[in-house]
Protein backbone atom coordinates (compact mmCIF):
# COMPACT_ATOMS: atom_id res chain seq x y z
CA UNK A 1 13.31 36.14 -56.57
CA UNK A 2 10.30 36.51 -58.24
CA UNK A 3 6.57 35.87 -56.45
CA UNK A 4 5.78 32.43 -58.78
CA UNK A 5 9.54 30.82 -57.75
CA UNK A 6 9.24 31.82 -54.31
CA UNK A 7 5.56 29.79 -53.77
CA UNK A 8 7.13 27.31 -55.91
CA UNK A 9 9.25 25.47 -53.53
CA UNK A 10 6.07 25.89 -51.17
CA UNK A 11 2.81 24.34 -52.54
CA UNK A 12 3.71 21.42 -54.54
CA UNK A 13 1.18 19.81 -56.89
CA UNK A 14 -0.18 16.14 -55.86
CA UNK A 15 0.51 13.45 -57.40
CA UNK A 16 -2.95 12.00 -57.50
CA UNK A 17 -6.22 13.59 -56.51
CA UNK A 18 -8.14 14.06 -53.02
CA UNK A 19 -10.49 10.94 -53.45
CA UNK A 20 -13.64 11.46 -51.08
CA UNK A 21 -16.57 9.19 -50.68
CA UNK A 22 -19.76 10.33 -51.18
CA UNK A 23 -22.41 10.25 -48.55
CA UNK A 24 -24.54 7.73 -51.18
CA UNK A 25 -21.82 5.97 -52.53
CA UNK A 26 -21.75 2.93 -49.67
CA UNK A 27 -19.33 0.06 -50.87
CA UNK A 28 -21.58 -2.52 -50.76
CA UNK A 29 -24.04 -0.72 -53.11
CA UNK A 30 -20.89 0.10 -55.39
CA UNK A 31 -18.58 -3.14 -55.22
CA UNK A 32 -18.97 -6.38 -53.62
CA UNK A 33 -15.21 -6.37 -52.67
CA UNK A 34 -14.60 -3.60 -51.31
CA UNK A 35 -16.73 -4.03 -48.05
CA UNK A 36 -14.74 -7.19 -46.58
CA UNK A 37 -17.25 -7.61 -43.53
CA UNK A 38 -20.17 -8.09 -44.99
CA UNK A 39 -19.39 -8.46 -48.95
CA UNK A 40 -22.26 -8.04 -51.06
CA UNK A 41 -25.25 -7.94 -48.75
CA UNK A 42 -27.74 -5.66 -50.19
CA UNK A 43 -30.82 -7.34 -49.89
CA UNK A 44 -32.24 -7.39 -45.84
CA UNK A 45 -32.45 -11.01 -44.56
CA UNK A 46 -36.18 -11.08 -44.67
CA UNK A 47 -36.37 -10.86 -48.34
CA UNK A 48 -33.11 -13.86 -49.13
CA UNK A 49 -34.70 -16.83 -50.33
CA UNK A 50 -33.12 -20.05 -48.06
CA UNK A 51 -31.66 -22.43 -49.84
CA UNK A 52 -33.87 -25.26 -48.32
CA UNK A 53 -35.74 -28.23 -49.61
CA UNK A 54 -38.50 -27.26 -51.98
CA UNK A 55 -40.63 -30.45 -51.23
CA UNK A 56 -40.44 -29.62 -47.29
CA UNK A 57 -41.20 -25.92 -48.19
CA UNK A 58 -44.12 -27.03 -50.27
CA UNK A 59 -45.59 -29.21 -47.55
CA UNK A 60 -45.38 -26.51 -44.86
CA UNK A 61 -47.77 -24.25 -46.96
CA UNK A 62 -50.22 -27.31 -47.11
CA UNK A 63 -52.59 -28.78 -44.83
CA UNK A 64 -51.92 -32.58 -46.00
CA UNK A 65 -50.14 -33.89 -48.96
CA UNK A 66 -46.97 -36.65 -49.17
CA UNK A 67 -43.67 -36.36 -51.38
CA UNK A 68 -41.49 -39.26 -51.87
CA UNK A 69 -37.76 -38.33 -51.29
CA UNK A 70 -35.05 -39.41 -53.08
CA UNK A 71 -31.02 -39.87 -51.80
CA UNK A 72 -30.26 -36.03 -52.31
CA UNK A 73 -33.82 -34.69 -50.37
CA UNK A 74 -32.79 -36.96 -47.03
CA UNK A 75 -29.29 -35.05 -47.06
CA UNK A 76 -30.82 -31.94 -47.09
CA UNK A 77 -33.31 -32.46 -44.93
CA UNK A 78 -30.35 -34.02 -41.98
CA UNK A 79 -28.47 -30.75 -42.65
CA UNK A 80 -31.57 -28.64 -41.77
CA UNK A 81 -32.85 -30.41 -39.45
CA UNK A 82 -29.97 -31.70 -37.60
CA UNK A 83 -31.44 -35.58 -37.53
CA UNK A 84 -30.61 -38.64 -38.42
CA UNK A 85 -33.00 -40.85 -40.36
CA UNK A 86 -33.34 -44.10 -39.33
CA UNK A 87 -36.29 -46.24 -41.63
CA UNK A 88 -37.81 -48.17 -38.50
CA UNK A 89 -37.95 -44.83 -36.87
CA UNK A 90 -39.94 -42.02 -38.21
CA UNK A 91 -38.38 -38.38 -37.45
CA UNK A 92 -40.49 -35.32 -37.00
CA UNK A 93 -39.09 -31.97 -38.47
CA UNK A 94 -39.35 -29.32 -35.88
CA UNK A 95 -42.61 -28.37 -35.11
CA UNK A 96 -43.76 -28.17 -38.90
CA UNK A 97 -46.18 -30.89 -38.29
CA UNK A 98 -44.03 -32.72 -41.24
CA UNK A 99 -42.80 -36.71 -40.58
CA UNK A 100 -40.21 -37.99 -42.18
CA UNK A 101 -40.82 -41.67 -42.53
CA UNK A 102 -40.06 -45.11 -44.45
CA UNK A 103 -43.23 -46.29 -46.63
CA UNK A 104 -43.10 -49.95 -46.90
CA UNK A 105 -46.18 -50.16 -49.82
CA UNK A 106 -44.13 -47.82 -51.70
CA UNK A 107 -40.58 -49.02 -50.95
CA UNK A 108 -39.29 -45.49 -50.83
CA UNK A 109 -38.42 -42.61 -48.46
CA UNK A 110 -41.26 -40.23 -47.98
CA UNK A 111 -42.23 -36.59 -46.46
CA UNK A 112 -45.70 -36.36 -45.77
CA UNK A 113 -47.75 -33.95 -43.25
């Protein structure tokens, strides 16, 4: 028996290689996927933009100003909010200072602060 046939039965070859990850290689940096609890989430929740209502947003920078709303802005706005309009009521959003209210003079739905 020679020395190559006896380690030959011994150390086999792998089938595939040893796949290591790297200290810097973090899955959500390389692949969305491949993290499953939090896919894709590379940039810090203080710098995501929030999907919210630009006109609302706009106002809250202001000190005064008025936006009328069309059918698609008073969705939003419930969903954000968590109100229900009503146009004999006015609603106040939060504590933005911002009133959500029925305009009679201009027949139309308007945000104004």
């Amino acid at each position: 028996m020679t020395f190559k046939d006896y380690f030959h039965n011994k150390i086999k070859p792998k089938d595939k290689p040893l796949e290591t990850k790297k200290r810097h290689m973090h899955p959500t940096l390389r692949d969305v996927n491949s993290h499953s609890k939090h896919p894709g989430r590379v940039v810090p929740h203080m710098h995501r933009t929030i999907k919210a209502n630009q006109k609302v947003e706009s106002l809250k920078k202001k000190t005064t100003g008025r936006y009328i709303c069309n059918n698609n802005d008073i969705k939003e706005i419930e969903t954000e909010f968590n109100l229900n309009f009503d146009r004999e009521k006015p609603k106040s959003l939060g504590n933005t200072g911002i009133i959500l209210r029925y305009d009679p003079v201009l027949s139309a739905v308007v945000v104004e602060k």
